[in-house]
C-alpha atoms as a PDB file:
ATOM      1  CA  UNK A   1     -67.564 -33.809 194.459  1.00  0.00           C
ATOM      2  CA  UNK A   2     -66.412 -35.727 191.220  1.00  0.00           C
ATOM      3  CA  UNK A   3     -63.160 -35.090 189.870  1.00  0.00           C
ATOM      4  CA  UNK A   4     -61.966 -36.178 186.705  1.00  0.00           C
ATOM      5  CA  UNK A   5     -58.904 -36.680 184.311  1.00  0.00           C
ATOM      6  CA  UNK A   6     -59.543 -34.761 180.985  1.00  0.00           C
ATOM      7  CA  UNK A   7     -57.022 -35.692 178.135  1.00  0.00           C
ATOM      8  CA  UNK A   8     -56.917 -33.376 175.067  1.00  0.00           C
ATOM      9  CA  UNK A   9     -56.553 -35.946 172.119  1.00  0.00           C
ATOM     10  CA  UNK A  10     -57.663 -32.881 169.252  1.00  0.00           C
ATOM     11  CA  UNK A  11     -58.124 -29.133 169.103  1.00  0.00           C
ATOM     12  CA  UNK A  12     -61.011 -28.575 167.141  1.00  0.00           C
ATOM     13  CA  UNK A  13     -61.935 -25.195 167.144  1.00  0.00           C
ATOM     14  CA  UNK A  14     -61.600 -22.130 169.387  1.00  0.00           C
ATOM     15  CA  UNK A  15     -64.647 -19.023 168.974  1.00  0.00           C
ATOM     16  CA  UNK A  16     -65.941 -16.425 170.961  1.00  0.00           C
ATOM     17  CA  UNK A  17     -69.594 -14.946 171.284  1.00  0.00           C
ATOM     18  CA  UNK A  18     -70.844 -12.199 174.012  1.00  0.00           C
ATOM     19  CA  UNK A  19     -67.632 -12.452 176.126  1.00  0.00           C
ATOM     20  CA  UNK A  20     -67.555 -16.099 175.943  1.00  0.00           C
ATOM     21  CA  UNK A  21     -64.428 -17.900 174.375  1.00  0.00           C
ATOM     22  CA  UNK A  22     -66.050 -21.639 173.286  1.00  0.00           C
ATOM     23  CA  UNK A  23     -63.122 -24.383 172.380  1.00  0.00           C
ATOM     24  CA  UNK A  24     -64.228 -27.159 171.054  1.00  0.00           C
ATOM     25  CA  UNK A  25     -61.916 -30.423 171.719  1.00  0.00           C
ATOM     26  CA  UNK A  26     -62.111 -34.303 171.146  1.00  0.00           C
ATOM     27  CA  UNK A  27     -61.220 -35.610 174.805  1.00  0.00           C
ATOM     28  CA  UNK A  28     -61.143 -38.404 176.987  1.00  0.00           C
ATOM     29  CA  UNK A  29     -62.858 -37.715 180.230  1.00  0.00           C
ATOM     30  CA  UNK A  30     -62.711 -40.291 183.111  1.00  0.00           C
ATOM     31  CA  UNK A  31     -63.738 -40.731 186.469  1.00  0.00           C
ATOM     32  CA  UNK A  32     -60.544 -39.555 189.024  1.00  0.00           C
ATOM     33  CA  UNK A  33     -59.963 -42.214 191.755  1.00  0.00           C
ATOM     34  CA  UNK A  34     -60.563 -40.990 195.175  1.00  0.00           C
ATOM     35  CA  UNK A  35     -57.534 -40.216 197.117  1.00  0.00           C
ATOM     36  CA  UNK A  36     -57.247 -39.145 200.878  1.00  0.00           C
ATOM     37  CA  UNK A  37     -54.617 -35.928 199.645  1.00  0.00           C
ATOM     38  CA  UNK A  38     -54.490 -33.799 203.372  1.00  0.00           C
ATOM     39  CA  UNK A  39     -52.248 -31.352 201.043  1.00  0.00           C
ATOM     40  CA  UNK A  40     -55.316 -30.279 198.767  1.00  0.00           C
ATOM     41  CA  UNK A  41     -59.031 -30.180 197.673  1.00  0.00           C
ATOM     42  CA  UNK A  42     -60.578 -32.480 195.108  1.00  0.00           C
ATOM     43  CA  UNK A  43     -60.050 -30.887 191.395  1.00  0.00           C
ATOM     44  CA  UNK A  44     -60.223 -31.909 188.189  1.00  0.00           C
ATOM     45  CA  UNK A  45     -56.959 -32.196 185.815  1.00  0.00           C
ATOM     46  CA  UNK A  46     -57.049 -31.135 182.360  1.00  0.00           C
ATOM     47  CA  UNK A  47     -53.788 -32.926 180.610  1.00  0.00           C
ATOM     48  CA  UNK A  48     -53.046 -31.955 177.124  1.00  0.00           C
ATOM     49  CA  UNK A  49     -49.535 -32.397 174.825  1.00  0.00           C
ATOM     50  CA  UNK A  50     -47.510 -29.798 174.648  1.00  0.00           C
ATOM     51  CA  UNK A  51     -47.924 -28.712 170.535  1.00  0.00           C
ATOM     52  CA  UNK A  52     -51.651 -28.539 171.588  1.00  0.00           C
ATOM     53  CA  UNK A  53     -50.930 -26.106 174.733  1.00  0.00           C
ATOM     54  CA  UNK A  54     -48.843 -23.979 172.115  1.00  0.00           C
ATOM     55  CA  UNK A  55     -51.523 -24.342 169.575  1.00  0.00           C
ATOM     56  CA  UNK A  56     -54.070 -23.277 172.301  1.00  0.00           C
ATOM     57  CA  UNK A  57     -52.213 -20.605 173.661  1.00  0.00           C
ATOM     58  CA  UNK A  58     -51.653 -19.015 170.407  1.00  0.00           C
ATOM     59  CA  UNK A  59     -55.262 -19.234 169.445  1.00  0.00           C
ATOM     60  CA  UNK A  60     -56.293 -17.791 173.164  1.00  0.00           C
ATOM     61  CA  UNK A  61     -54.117 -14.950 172.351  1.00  0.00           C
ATOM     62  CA  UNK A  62     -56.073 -14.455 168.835  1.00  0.00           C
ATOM     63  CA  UNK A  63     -59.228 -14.644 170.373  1.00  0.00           C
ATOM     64  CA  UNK A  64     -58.334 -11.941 173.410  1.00  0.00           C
ATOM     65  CA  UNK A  65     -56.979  -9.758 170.731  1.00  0.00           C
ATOM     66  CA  UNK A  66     -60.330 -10.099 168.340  1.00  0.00           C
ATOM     67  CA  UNK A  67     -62.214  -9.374 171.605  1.00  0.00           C
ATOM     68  CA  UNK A  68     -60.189  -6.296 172.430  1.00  0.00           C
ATOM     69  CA  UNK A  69     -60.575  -4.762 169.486  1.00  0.00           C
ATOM     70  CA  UNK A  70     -64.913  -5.026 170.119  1.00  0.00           C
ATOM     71  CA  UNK A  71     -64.071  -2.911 172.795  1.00  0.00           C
ATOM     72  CA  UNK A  72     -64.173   1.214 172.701  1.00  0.00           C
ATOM     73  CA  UNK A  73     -60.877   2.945 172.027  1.00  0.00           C
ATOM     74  CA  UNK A  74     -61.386   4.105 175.518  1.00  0.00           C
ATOM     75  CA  UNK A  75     -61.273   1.010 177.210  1.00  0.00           C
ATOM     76  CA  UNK A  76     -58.286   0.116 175.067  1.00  0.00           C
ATOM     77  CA  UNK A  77     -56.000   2.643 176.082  1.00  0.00           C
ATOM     78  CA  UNK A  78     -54.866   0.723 179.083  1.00  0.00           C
ATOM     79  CA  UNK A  79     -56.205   3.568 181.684  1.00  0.00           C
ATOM     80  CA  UNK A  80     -58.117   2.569 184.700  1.00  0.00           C
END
């Protein structure tokens, strides 16, 4: 498996369509050096400055809220 090191440079713009939340970024991707880690499996690692992971998180939270309110008042009520 290839793993990678994503860096965040830009948030560009955050939608969502059918259930699926699309963020688009400008990021540089590239190739992850092998390493013989015993302590875990091969992953990718998404690094991004911390004003962006605000800015993301608080668009996320926009996004889940827009979504929620698509949904029926009866799935809304928080009752399982």
């Amino acid at each position: 498996m290839k793993t990678y090191d994503i860096e965040v440079q830009r948030l560009k713009s955050i939608r969502h369509d059918k259930g699926l939340i699309e963020v688009g970024i400008a990021a540089l991707v590239l190739p992850r050096a092998a390493r013989d880690d015993a302590a875990g499996e091969a992953s990718s690692c998404l690094r991004l400055p911390a004003d962006q992971a605000r800015a993301l998180l608080a668009l996320l939270k926009q996004q889940f809220a827009e979504l929620d309110k698509l949904q029926p008042r009866s799935r809304r009520s928080g009752r399982a």
